[in-house]
Protein backbone atom coordinates (compact mmCIF):
# COMPACT_ATOMS: atom_id res chain seq x y z
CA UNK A 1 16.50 0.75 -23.96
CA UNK A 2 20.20 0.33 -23.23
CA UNK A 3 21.74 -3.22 -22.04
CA UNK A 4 22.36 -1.39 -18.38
CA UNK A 5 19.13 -0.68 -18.02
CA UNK A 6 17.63 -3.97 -19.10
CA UNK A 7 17.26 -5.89 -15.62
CA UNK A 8 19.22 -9.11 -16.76
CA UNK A 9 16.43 -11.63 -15.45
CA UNK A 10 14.31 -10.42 -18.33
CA UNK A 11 17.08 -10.28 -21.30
CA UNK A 12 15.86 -13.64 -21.56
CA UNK A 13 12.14 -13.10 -21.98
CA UNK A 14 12.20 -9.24 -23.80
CA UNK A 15 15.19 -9.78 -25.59
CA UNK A 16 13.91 -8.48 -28.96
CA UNK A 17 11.91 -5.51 -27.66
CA UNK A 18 15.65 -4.53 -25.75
CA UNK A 19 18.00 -5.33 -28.86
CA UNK A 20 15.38 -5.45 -32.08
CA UNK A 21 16.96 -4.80 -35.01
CA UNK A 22 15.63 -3.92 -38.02
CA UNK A 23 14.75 -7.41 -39.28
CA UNK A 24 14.27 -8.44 -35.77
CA UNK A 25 10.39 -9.55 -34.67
CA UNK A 26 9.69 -7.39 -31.32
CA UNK A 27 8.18 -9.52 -28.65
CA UNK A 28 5.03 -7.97 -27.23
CA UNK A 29 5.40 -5.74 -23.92
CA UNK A 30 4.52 -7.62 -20.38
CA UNK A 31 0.56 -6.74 -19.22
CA UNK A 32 0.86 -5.00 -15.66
CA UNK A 33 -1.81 -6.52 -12.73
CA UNK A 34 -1.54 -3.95 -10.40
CA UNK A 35 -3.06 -4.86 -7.19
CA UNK A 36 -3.88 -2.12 -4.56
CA UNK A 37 -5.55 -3.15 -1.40
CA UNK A 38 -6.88 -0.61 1.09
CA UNK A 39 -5.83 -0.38 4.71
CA UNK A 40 -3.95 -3.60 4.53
CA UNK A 41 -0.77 -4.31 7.49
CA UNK A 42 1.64 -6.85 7.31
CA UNK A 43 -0.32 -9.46 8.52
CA UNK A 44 -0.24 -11.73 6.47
CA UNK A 45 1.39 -15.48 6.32
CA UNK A 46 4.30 -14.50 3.80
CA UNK A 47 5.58 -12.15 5.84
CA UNK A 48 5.37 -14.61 8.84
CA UNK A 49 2.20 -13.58 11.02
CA UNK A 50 1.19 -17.02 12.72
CA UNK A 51 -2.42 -16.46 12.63
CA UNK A 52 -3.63 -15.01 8.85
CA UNK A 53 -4.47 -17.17 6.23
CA UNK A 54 -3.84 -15.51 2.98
CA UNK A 55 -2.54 -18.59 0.99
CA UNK A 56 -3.00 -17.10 -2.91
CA UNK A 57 -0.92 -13.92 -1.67
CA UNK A 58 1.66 -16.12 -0.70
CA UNK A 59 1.81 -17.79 -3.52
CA UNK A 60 2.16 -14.67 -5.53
CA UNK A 61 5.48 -14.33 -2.86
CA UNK A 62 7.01 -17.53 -3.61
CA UNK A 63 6.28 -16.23 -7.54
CA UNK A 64 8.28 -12.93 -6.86
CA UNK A 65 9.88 -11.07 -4.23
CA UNK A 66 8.72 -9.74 -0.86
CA UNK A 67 10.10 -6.12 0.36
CA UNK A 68 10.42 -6.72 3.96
CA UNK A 69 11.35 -2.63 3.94
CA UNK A 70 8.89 -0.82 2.26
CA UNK A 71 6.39 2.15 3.10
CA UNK A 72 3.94 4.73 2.27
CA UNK A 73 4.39 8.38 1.75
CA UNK A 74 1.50 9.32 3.59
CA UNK A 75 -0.51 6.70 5.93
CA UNK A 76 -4.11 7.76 4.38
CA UNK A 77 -5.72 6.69 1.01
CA UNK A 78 -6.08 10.23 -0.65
CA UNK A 79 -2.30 11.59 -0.20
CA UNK A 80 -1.06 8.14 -0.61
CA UNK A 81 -2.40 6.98 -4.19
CA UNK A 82 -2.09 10.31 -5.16
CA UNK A 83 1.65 10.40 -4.34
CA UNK A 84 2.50 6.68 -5.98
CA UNK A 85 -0.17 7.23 -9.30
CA UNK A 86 1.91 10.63 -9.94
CA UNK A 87 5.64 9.75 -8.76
CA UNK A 88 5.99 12.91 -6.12
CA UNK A 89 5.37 13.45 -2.67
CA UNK A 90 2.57 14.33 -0.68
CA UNK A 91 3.80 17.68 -0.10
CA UNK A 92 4.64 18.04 -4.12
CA UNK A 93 1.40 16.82 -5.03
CA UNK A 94 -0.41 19.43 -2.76
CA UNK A 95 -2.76 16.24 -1.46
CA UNK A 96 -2.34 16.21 2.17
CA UNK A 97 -5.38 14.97 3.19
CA UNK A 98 -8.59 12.85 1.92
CA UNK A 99 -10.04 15.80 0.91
CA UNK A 100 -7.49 17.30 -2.01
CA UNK A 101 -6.87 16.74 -5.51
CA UNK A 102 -3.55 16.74 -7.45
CA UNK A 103 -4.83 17.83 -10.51
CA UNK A 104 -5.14 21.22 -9.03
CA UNK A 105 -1.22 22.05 -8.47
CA UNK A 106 -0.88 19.42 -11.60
CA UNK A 107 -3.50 19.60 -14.29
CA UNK A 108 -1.35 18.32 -17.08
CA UNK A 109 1.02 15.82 -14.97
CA UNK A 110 0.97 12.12 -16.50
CA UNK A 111 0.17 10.00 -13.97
CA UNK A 112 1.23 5.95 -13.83
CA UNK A 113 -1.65 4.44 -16.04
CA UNK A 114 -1.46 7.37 -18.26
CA UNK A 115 2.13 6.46 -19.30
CA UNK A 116 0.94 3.33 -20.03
CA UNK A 117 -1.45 4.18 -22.25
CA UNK A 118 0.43 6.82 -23.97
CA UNK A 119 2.80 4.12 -24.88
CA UNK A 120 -0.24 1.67 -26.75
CA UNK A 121 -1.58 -0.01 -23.54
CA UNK A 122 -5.27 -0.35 -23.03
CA UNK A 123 -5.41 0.81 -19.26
CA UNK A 124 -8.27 0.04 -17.38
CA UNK A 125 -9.61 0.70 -13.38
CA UNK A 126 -11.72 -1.71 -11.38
CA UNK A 127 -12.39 -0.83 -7.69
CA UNK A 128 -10.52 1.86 -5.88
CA UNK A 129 -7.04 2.87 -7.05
CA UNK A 130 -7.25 6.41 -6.64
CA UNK A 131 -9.31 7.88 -3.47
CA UNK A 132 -13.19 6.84 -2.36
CA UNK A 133 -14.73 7.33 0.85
CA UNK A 134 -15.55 4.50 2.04
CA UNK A 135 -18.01 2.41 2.32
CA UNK A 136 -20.61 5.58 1.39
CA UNK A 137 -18.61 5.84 -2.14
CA UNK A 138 -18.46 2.75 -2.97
CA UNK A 139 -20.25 1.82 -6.37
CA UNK A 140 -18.87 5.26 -7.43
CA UNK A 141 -16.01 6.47 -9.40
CA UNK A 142 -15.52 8.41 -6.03
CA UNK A 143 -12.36 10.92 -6.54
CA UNK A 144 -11.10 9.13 -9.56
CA UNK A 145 -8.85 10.53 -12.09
CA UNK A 146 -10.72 10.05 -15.35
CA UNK A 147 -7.61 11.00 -17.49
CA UNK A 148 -5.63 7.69 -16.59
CA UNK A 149 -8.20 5.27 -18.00
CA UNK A 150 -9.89 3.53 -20.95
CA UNK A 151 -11.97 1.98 -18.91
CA UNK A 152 -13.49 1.76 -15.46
CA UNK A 153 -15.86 -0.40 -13.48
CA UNK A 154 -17.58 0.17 -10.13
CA UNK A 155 -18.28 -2.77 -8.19
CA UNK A 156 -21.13 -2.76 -5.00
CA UNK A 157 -21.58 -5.59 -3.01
CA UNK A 158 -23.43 -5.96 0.33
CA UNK A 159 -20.86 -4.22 2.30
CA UNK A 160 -22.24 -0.87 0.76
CA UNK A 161 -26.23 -2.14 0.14
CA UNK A 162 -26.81 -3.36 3.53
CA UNK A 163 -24.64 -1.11 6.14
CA UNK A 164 -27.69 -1.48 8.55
CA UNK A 165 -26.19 -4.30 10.49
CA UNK A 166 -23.53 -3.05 10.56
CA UNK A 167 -21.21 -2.92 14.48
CA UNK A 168 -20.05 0.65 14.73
CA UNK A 169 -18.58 2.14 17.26
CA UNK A 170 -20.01 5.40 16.56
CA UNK A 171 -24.02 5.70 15.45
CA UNK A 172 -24.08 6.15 11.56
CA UNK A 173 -20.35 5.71 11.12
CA UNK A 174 -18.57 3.46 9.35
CA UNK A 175 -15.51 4.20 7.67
CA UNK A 176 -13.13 6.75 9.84
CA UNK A 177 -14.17 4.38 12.76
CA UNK A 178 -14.02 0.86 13.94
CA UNK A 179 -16.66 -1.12 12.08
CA UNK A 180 -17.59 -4.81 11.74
CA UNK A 181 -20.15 -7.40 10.40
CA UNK A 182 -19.82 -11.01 9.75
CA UNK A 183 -22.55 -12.46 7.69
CA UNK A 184 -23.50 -15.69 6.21
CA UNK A 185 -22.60 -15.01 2.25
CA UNK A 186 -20.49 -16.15 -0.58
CA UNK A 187 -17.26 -14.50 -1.90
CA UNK A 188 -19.43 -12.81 -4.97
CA UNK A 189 -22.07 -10.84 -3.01
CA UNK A 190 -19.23 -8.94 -1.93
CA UNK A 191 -17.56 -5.64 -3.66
CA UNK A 192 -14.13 -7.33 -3.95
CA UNK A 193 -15.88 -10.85 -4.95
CA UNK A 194 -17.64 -9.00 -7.46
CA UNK A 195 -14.68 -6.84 -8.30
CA UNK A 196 -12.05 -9.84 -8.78
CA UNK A 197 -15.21 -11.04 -11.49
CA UNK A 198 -15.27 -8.13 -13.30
CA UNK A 199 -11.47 -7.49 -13.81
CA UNK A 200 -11.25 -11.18 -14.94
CA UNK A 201 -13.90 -10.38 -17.94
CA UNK A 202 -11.63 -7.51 -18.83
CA UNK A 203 -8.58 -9.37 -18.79
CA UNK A 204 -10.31 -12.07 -21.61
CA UNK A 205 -12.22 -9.47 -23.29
CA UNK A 206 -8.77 -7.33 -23.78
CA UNK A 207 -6.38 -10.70 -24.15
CA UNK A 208 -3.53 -9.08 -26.48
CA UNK A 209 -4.43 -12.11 -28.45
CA UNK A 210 -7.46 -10.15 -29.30
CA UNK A 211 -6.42 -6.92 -29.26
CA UNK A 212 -3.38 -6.81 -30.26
CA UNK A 213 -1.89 -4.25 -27.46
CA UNK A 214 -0.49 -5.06 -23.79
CA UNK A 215 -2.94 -4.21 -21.01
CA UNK A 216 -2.34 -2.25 -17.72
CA UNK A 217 -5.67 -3.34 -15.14
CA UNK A 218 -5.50 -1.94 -12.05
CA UNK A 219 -7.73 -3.99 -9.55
CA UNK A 220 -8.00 -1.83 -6.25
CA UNK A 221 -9.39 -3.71 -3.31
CA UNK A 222 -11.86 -2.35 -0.54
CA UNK A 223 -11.45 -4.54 2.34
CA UNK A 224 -9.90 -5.16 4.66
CA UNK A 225 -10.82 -1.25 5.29
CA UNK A 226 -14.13 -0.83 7.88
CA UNK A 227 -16.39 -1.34 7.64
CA UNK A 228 -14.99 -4.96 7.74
CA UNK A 229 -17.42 -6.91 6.14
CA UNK A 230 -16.62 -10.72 5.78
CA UNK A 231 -17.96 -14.04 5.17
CA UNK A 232 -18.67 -16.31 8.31
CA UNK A 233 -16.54 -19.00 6.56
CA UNK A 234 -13.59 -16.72 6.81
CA UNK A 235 -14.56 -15.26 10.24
CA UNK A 236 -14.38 -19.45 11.18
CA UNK A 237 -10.84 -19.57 10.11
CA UNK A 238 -10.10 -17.33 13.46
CA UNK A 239 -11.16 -18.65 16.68
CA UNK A 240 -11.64 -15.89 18.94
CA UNK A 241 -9.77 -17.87 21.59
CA UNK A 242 -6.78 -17.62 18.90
CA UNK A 243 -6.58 -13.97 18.90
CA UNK A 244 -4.33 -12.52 21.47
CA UNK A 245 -4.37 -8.49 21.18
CA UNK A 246 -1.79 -6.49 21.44
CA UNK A 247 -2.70 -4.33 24.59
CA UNK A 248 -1.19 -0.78 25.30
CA UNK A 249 1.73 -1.42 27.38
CA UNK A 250 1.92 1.38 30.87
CA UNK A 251 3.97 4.11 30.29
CA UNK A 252 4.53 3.48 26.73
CA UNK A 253 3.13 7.38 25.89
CA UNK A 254 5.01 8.61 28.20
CA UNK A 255 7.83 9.88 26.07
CA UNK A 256 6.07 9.86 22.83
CA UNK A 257 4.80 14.04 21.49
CA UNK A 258 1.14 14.30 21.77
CA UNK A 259 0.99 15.29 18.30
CA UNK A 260 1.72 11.72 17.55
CA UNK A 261 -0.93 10.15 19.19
CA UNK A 262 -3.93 9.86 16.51
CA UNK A 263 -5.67 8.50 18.87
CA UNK A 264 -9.79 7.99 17.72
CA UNK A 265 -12.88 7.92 19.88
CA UNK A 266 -13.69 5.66 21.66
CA UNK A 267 -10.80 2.85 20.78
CA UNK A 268 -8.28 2.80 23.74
CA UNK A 269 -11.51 1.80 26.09
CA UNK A 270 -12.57 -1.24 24.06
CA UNK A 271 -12.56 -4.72 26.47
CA UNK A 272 -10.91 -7.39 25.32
CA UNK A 273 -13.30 -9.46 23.92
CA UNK A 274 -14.07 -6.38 21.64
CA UNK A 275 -10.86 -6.54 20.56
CA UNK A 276 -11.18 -9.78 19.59
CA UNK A 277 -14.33 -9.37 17.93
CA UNK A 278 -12.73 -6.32 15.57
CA UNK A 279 -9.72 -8.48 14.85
CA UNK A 280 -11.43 -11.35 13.94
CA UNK A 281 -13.52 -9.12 11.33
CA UNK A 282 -10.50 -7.57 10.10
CA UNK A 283 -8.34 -10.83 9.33
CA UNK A 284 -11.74 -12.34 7.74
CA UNK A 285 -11.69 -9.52 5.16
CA UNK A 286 -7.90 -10.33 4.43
CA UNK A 287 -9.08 -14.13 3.81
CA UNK A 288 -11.94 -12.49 1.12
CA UNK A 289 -9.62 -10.13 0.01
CA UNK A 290 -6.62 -13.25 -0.79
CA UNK A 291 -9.61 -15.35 -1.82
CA UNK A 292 -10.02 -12.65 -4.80
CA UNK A 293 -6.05 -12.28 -5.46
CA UNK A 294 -6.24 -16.04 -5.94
CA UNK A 295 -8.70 -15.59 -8.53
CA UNK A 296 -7.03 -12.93 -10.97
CA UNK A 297 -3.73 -15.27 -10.25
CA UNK A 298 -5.79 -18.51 -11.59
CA UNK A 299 -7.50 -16.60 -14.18
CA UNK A 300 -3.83 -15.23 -15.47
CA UNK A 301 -2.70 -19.27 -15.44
CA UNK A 302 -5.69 -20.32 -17.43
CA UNK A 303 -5.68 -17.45 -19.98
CA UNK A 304 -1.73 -18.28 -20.40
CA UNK A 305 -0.81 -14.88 -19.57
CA UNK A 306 1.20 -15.79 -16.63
CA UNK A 307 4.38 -15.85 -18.62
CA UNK A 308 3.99 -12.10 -19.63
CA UNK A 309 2.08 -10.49 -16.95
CA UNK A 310 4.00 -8.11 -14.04
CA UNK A 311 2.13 -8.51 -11.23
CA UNK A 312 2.25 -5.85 -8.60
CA UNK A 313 0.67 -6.18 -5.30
CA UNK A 314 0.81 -3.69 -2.46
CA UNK A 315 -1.17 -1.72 0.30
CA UNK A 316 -1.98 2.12 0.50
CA UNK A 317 -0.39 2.21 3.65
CA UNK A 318 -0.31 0.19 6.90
CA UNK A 319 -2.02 -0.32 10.03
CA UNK A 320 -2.66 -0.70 14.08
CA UNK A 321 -4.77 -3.08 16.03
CA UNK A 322 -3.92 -1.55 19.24
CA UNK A 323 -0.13 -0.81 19.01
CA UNK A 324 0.97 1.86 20.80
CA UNK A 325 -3.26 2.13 22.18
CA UNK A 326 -3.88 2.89 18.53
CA UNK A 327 -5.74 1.62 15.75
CA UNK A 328 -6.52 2.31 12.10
CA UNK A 329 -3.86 4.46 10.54
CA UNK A 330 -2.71 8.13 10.03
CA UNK A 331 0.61 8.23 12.48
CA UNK A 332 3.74 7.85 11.83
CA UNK A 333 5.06 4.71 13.66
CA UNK A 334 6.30 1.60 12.00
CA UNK A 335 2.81 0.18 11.81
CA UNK A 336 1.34 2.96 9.76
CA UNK A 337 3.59 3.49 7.57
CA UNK A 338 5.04 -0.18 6.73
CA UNK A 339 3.08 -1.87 4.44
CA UNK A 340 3.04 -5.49 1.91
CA UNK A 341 5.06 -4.69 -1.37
CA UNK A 342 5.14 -7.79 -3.63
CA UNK A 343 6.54 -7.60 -7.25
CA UNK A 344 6.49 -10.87 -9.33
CA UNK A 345 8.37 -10.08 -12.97
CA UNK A 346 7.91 -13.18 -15.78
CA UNK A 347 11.54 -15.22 -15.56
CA UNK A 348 12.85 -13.50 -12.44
CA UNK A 349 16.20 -15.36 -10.83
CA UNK A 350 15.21 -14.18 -7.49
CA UNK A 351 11.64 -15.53 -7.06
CA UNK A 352 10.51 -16.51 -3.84
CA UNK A 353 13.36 -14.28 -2.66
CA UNK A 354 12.48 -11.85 0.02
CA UNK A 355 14.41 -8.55 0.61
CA UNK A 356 15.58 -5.85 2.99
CA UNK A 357 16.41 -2.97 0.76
CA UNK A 358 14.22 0.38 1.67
CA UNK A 359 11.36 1.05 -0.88
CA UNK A 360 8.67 3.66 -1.07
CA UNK A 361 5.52 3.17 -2.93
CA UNK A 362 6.73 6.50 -4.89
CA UNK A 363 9.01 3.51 -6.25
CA UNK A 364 6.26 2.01 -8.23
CA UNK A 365 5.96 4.16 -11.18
CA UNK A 366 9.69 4.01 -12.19
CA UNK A 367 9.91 0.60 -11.53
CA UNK A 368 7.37 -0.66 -14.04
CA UNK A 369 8.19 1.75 -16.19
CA UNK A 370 11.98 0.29 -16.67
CA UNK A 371 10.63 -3.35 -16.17
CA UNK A 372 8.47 -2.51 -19.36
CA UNK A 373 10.76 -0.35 -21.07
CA UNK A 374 9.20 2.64 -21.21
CA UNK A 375 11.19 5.82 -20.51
CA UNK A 376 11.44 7.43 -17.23
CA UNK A 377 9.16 11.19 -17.12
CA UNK A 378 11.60 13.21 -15.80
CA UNK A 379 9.07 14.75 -12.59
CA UNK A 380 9.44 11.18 -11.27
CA UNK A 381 11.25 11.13 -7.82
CA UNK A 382 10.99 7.73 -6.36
CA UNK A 383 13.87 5.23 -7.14
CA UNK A 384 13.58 2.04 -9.48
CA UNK A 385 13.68 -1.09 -7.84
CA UNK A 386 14.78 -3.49 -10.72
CA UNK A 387 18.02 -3.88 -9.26
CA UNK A 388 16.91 -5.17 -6.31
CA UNK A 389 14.97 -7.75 -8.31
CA UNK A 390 18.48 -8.74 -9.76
CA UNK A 391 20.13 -8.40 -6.09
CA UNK A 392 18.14 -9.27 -3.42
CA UNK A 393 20.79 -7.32 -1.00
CA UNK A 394 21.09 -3.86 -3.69
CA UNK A 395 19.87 -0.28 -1.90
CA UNK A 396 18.29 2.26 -4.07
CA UNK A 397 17.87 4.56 -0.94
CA UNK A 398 19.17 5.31 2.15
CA UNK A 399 16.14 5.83 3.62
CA UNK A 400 12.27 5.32 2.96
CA UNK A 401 10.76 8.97 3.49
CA UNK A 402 6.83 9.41 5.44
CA UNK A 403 4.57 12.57 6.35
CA UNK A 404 1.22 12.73 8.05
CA UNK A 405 -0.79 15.29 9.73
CA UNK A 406 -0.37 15.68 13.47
CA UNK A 407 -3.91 14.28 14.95
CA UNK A 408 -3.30 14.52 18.57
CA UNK A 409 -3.93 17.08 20.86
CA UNK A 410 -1.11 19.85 21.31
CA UNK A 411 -1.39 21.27 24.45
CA UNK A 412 -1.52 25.16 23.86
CA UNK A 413 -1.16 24.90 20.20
CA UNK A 414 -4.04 26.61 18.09
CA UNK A 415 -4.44 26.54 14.63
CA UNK A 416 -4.16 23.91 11.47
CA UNK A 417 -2.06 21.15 12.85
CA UNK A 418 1.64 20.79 12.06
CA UNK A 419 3.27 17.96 9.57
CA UNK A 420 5.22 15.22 11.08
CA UNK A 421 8.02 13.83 8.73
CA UNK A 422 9.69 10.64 9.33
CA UNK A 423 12.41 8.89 7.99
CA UNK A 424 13.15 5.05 8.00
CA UNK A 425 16.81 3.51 8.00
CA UNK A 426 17.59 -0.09 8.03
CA UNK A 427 18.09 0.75 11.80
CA UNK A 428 15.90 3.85 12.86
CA UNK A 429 13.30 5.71 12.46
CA UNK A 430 13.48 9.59 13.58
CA UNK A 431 10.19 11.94 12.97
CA UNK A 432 9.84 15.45 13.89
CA UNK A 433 6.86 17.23 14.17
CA UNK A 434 6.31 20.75 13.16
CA UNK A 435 9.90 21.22 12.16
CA UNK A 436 10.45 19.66 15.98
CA UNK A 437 8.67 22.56 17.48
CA UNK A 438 6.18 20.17 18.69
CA UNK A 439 7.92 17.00 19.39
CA UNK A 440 10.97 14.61 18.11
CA UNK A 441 11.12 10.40 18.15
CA UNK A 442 14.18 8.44 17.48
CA UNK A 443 13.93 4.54 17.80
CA UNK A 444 16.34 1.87 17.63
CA UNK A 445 14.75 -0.78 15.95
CA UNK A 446 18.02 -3.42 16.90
CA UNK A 447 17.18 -2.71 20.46
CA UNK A 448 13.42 -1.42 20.76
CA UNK A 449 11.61 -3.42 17.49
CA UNK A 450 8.38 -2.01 19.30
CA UNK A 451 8.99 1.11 19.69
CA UNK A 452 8.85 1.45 23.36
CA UNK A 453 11.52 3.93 24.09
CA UNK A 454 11.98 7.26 22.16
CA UNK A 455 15.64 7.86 22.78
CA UNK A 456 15.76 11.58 21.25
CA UNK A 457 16.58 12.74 24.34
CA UNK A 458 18.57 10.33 26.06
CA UNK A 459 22.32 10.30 25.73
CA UNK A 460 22.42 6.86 24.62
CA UNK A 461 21.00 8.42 21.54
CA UNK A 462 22.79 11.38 21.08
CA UNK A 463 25.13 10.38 18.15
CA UNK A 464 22.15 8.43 15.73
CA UNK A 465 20.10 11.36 16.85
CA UNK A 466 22.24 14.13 14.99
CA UNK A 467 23.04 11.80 12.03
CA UNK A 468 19.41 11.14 11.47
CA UNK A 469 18.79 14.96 11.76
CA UNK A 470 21.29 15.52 9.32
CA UNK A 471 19.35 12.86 6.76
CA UNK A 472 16.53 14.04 8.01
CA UNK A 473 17.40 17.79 6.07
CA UNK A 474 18.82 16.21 2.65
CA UNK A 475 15.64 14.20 2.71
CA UNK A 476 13.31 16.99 3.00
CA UNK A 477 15.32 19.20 0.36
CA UNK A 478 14.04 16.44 -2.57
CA UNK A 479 10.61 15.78 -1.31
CA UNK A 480 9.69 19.41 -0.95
């Protein structure tokens, strides 16, 4: 590794493995904890939300640096981890949907944990990194890639064994819809309580002590996604006089496509107390969820691997409670496609820093890879975002790059439904939908930070409108 591409804030710590000579004693790699959580928004107390308690993933912030700016390539678990585990986008990786596979287009591409391991780590999966449905997979290896692992485990807790008592707002559904159960239990009957105890006896069975080798565990989090199953001592921390939805405002559709709507049955009718009710189950499962982080971070401190350990934490992609009279995922607003991006690097200047600069979760892969100095494979298109660990205020990218499947309802349109494509700016967002055939969005995010006024077609938006167009096309020519 040259001295450029050494982030400085680690010379310090890895300064053998980056200038070893000869004679010189190489200092072992950093392990990687890379935390995925499913269907997880920014609501959480790090990133200011005034409500959410989620006290161990803040102190993983004040440990590293928040990304204030980052996003998802495509707002649903399958095209999503498929797109940051290989390092291309959604359209690249052929997965556009929770039903495809990248190892079709790809069968010899190395994905993230593969690199790892093809470089002497022992790599190993707990939970869901790469697709399950869920809840019915879970306990699985659902659609895992078994290439990119030594080692996996399968955690089921009660949220899969007992889906009986489960709220659902559709009969016998309980994953692609809103569902909810609060229950009198401890953290450990749960998947993710059981999943934060079996990652933990992997992390001191595989201590490079022992072993010799740097490890690479991959813990991938179920909730908060529905069914949202939580403990009632969690569920306590949120009075339901507390919770104050956010309501669809009139006329807010008015000027948005209807291929952007992805709207779902039955959730624009829910009353207000119902609201309340789903909410209250959904920031529960954050509290278990934390409550889990907060183990892995303790066990890291008590195993002293703390000092050499990258941990990465981050969400598949983001999500509404009612924005915009939608909820869940799958569009292409702000909501959706935001999500929690926290890197915390052994000896870094900035930590407890927070950041604006643009990152994708496509970002990922190169990023550990220099942090760990391992070279770059050259199909890798997202950006690394060392230097904005050095420089809180660096860009890597002009803008953060998002595609999704129309779900609304086109009026006269027949057919497979078009792609929307979106890009982010530290100002804008503009999406077009079907190449614009079916629908355009600009928004102004310094004067509109909800989104209430699509200004593609008024004049006052004229000028960002064509320059946004004009990113829009370079954009599209690399993600192709």
């Amino acid at each position: 590794m040259l001295f450029r591409e050494c982030p400085f804030f680690l010379v310090a710590v890895f300064a053998l493995t980056c200038f070893a000579g000869p004679e010189s004693v190489a200092q072992p790699k950093p392990n990687v904890l890379f935390i995925a959580v499913d269907d997880l928004n920014n609501d959480l107390g790090c990133y200011g939300h005034p409500l959410v308690q989620s006290p161990n993933i803040d102190r993983l912030a004040r440990r590293g640096m928040r990304f204030d700016r980052a996003y998802c390539q495509y707002p649903v678990c399958n095209p999503s981890r498929a797109s940051l585990m290989t390092g291309l986008y959604p359209e690249q990786t052929g997965v556009l949907s929770n039903a495809g596979d990248f190892r079709i287009r790809h069968p010899d591409i190395t994905t993230l944990s593969q690199h790892f391991m093809s470089n002497g780590y022992f790599a190993a999966r707990v939970g869901k990194i790469y697709h399950y449905g869920v809840p019915l997979q879970i306990g699985t290896s659902g659609k895992d890639d078994p290439a990119s692992w030594n080692k996996v485990v399968n955690p089921i807790g009660i949220d899969r064994t007992e889906l009986e008592p489960v709220t659902t707002l559709q009969k016998g559904k309980y994953g692609g819809t809103l569902s909810w159960r609060i229950v009198e239990s401890r953290d450990e009957e749960h998947t993710d309580g059981k999943g934060a105890l079996e990652a933990i006896r992997l992390i001191e069975k595989n201590h490079p002590d022992k072993t010799g080798k740097p490890f690479f565990l991959a813990m991938g989090f179920f909730r908060p996604h529905t069914p949202y199953v939580a403990p009632a001592h969690y569920a306590k921390l949120y009075p339901l006089d507390k919770i104050d939805p956010v309501l669809e405002k009139p006329g807010d559709r008015d000027d948005i496509p209807p291929a952007a709507l992805a709207d779902r049955a039955h959730q624009r009718e829910l009353s207000l107390a119902k609201r309340r009710e789903i909410i209250q189950a959904y920031y529960a499962s954050i509290t278990l969820m934390d409550s889990c982080v907060g183990k892995l971070l303790d066990a890291l401190d008590r195993l002293k691997l703390a000092d050499n350990t990258i941990v990465f934490f981050f969400s598949d992609h983001g999500y509404h409670l009612g924005q915009h009279g939608l909820w869940q995922k799958s569009d292409l607003f702000e909501g959706s496609a935001r999500v929690p991006l926290i890197l915390s690097v052994p000896g870094m200047k900035n930590a407890g820093r927070a950041t604006e600069s643009l990152a994708e979760l496509i970002d990922l892969y190169p990023t550990l890879a220099d942090l760990c100095g391992l070279a770059k494979p050259a199909h890798l298109k997202g950006q690394s975002l060392a230097p904005v660990l050095n420089d809180p205020s660096a860009i890597v990218r002009q803008a953060a790059f998002t595609v999704s499947n129309a779900r609304g309802k086109i009026p006269g349109h027949r057919g497979a439904k078009p792609l929307g494509h979106t890009i982010r700016t530290k100002r804008y967002r503009y999406t077009e939908w079907g190449g614009g055939k079916h629908g355009i969005e600009l928004y102004d995010y310094k004067t509109d930070p909800d989104e209430y006024t699509n200004s593609a077609k008024r004049d006052s938006g004229k000028k960002a409108l064509k320059r946004m167009q004009r990113l829009m096309q370079s954009t599209r020519e690399h993600t192709r």
